[in-house]
N, C-alpha and C. Protein backbone atom coordinates (compact mmCIF):
# COMPACT_ATOMS: atom_id res chain seq x y z
N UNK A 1 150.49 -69.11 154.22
CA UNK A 1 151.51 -68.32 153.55
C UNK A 1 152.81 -69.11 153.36
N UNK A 2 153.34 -69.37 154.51
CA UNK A 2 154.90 -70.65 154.14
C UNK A 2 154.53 -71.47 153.11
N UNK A 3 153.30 -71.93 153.03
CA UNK A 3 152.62 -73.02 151.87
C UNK A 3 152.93 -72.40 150.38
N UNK A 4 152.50 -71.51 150.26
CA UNK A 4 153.36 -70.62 148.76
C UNK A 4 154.73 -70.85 148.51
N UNK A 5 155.21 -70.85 149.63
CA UNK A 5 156.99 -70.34 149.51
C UNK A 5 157.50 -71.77 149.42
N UNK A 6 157.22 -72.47 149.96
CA UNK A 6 157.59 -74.15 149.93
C UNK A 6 157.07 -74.95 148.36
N UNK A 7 156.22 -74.43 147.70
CA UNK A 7 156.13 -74.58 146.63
C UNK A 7 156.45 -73.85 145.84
N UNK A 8 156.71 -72.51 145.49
CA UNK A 8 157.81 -72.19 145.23
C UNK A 8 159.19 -72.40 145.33
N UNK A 9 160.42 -73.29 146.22
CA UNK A 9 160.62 -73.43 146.09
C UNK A 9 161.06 -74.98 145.27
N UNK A 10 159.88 -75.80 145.49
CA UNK A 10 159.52 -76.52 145.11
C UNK A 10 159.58 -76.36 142.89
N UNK A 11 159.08 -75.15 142.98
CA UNK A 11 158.80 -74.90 141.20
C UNK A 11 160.56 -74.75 140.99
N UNK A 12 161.43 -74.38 142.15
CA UNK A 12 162.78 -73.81 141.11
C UNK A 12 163.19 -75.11 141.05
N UNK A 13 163.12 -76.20 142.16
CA UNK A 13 163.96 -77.33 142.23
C UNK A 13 163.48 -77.80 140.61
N UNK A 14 162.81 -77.85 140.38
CA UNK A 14 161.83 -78.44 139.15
C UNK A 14 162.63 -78.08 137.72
N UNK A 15 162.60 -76.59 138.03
CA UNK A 15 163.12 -75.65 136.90
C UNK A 15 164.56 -75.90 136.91
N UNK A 16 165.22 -76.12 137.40
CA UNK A 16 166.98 -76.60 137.69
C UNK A 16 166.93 -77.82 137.02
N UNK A 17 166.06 -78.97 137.60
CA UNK A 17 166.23 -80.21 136.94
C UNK A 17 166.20 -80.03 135.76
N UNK A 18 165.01 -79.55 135.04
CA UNK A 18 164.57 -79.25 133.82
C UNK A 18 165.78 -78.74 132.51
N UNK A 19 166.22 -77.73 133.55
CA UNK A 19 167.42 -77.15 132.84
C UNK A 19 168.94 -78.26 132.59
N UNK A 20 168.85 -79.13 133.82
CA UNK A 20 170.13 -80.04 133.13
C UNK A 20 169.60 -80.95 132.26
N UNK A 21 168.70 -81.35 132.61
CA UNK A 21 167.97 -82.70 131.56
C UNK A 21 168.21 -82.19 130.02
N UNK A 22 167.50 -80.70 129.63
CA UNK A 22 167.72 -80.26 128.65
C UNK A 22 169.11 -79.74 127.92
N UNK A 23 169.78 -79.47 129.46
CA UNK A 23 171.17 -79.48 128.65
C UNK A 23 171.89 -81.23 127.87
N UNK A 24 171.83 -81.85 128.84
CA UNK A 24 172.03 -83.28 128.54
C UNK A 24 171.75 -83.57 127.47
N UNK A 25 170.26 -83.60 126.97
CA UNK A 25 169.74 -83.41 125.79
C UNK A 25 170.32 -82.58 124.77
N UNK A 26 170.80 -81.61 124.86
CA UNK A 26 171.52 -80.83 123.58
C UNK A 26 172.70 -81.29 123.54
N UNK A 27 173.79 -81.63 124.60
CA UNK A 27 174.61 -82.32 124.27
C UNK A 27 175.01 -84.13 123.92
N UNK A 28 174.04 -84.74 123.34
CA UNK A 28 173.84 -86.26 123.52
C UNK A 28 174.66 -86.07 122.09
N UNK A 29 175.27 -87.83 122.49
CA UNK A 29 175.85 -88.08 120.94
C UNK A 29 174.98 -88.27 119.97
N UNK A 30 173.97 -89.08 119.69
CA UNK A 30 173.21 -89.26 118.75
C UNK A 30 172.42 -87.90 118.62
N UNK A 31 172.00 -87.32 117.70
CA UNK A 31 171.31 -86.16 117.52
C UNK A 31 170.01 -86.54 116.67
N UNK A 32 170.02 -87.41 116.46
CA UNK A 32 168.96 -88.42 115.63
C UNK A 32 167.45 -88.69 116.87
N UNK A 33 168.22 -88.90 118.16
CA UNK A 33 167.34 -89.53 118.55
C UNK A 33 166.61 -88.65 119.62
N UNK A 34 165.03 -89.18 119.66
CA UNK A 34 163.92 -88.34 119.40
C UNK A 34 163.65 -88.24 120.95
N UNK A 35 163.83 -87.57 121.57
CA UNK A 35 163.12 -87.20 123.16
C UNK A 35 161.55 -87.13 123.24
N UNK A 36 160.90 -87.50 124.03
CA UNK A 36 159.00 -87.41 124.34
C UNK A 36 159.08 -86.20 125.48
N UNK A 37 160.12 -85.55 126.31
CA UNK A 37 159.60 -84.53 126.68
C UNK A 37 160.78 -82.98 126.46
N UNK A 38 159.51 -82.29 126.41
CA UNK A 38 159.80 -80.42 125.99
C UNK A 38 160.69 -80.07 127.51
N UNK A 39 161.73 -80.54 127.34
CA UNK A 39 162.29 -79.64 129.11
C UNK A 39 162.57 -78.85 129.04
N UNK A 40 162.74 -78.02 128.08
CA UNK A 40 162.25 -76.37 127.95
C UNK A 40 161.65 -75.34 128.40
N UNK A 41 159.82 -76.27 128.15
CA UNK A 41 158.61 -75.55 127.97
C UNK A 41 158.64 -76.51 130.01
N UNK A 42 158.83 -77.40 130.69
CA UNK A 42 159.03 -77.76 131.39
C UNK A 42 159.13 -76.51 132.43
N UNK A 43 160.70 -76.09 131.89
CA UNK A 43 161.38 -75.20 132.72
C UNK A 43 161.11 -73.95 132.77
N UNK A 44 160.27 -73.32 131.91
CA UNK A 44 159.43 -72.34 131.79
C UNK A 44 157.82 -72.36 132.41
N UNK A 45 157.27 -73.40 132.25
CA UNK A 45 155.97 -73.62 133.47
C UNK A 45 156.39 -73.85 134.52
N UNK A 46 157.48 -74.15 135.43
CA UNK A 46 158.15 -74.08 136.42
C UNK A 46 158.73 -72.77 136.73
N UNK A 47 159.13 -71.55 136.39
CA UNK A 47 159.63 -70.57 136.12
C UNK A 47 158.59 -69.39 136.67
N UNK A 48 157.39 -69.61 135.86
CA UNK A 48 156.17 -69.20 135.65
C UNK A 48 155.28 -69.45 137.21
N UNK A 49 155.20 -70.64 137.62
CA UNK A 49 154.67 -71.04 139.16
C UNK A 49 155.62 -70.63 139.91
N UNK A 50 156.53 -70.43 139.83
CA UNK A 50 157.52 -70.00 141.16
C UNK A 50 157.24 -67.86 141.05
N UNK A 51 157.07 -67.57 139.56
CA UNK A 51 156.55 -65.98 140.51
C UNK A 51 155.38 -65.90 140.81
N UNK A 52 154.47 -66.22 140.20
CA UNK A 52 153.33 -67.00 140.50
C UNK A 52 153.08 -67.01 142.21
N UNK A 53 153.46 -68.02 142.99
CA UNK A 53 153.48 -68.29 144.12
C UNK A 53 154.29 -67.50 144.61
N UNK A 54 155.25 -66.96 144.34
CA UNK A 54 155.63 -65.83 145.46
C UNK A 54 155.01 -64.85 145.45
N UNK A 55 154.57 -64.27 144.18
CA UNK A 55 154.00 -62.99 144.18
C UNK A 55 152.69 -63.53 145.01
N UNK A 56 151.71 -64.24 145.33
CA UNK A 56 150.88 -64.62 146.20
C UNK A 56 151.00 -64.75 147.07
N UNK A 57 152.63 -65.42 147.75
CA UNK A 57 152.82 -65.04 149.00
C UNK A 57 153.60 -63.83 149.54
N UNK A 58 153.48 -63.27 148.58
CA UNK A 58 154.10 -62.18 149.41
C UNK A 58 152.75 -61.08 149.54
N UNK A 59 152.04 -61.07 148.57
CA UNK A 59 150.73 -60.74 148.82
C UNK A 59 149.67 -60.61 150.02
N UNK A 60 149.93 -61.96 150.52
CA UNK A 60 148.89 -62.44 151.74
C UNK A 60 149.46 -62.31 152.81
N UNK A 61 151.03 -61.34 153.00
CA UNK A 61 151.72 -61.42 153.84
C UNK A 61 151.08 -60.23 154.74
């Protein structure tokens, strides 16, 4: 059960990063230039595993 919750918190640390990277990204000077990752869709599959895993651990509690 702690094993859920530790990866859960694990998914928000994820989802935080995600969220500055992508801010960074909207604010860059060049607007031209082309990023290879979605830290968006990132921060939303991170978002997604964190209720995910709690709702499981709180489940098995």
């Amino acid at each position: 059960m702690p094993a859920m919750f530790w990866g859960a918190g694990a998914s928000v640390a994820i989802a935080l990063f995600a969220a500055l990277r992508d801010r960074r990204r909207r604010l860059r000077d060049d607007p031209d230039r082309v990023g290879w990752v979605d830290w968006r869709t990132v921060q939303m599959a991170a978002l997604l595993a964190t209720i995910l895993l709690v709702s499981i651990g709180l489940h098995t509690r």
